[in-house]
C-alpha atoms as a PDB file:
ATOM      1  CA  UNK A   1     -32.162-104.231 -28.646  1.00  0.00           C
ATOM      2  CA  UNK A   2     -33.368-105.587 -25.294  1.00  0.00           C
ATOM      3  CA  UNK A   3     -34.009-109.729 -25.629  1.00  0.00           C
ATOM      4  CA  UNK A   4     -35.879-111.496 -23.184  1.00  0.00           C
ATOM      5  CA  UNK A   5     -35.005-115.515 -23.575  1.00  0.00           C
ATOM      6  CA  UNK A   6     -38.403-118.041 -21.657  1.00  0.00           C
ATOM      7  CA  UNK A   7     -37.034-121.235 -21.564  1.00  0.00           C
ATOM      8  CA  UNK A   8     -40.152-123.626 -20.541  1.00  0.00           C
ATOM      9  CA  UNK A   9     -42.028-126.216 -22.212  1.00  0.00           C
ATOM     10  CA  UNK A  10     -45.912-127.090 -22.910  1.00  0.00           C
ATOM     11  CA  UNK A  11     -46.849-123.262 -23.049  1.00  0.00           C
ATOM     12  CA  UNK A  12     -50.150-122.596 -25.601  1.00  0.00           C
ATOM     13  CA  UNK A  13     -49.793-120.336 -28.294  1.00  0.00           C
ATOM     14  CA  UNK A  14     -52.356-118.279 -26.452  1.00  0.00           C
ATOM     15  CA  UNK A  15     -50.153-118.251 -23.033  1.00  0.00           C
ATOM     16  CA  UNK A  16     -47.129-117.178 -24.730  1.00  0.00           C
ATOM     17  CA  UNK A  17     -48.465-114.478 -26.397  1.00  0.00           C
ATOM     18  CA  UNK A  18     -49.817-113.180 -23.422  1.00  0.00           C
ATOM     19  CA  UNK A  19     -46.291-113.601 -21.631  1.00  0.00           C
ATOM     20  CA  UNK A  20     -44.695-111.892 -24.162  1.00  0.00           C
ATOM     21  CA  UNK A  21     -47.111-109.004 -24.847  1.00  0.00           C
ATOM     22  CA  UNK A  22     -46.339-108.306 -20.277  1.00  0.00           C
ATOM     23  CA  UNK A  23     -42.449-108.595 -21.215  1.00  0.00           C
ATOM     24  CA  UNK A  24     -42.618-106.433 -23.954  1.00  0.00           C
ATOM     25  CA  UNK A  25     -44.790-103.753 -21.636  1.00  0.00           C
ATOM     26  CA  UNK A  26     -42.476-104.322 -18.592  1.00  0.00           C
ATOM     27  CA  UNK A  27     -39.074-103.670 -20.823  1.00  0.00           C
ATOM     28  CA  UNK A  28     -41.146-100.551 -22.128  1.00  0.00           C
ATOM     29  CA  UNK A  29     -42.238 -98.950 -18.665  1.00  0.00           C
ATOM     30  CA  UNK A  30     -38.084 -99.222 -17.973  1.00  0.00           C
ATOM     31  CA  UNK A  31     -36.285 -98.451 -21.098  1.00  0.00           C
ATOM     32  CA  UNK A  32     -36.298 -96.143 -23.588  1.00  0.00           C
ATOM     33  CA  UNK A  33     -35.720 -99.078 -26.001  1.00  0.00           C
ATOM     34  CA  UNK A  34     -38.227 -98.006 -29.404  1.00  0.00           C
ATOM     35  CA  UNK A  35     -41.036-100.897 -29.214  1.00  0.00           C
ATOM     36  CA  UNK A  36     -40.094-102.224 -32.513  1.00  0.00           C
ATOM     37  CA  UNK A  37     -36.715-102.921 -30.513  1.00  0.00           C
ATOM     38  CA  UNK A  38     -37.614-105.017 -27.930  1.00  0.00           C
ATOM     39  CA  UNK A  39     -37.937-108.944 -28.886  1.00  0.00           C
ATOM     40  CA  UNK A  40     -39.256-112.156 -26.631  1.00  0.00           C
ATOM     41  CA  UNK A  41     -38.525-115.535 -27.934  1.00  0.00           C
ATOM     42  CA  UNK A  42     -39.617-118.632 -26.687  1.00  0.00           C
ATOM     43  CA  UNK A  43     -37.145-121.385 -26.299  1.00  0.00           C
ATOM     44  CA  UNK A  44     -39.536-124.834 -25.656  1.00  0.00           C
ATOM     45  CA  UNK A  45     -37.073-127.440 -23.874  1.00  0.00           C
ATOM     46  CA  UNK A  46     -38.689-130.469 -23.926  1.00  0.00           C
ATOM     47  CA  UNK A  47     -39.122-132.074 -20.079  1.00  0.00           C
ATOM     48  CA  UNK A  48     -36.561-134.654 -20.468  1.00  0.00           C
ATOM     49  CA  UNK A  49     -33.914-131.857 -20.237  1.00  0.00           C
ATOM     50  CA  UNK A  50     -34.638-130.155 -17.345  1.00  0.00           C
ATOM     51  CA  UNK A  51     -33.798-131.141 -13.964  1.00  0.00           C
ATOM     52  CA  UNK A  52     -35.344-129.142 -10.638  1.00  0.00           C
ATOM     53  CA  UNK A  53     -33.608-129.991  -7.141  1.00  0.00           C
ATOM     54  CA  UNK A  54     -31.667-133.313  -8.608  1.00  0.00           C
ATOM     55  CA  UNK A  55     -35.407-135.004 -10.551  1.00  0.00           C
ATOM     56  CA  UNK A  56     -35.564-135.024 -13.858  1.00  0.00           C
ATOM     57  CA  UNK A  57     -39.065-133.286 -14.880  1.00  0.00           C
ATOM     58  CA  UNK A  58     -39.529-136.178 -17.397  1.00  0.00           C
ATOM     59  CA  UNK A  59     -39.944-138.609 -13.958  1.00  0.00           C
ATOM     60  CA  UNK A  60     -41.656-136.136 -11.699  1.00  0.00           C
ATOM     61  CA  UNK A  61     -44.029-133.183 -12.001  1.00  0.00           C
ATOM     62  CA  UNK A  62     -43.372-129.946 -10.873  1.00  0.00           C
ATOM     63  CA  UNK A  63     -45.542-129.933  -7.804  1.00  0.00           C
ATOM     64  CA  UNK A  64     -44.316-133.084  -6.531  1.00  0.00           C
ATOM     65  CA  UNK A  65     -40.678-131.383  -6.695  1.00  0.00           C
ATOM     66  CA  UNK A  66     -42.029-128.709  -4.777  1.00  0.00           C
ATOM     67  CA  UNK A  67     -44.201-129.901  -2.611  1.00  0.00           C
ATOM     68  CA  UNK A  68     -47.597-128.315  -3.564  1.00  0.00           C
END
């Protein structure tokens, strides 16, 4: 059974259904996994725990990290 794990936070219902319905399709077009095999699950990590480039998401936003 292929698995594909998102780890992110503040995702809409709507987005993550629309991320995993592309996962499901990509795993689909490159295994011969049986549809009813293949699972996505959502992991929502709330900001405080991630850290990007030594910040702390909870004390910066992503673009700031980045630069954009």
């Amino acid at each position: 059974m292929p698995l594909v794990r998102v780890s992110q936070f503040g995702l809409p219902d709507e987005v993550k259904k629309k991320i995993a319905k592309e996962m499901h399709d990509v795993i689909m077009n490159n295994t011969k996994a049986p549809p009813e095999a293949v699972w996505v699950m959502f992991e929502d990590v709330p900001r405080e725990n991630w850290m990007i480039n030594e910040r702390m998401l909870s004390e910066a936003h992503p673009a700031e990290i980045f630069g954009k």
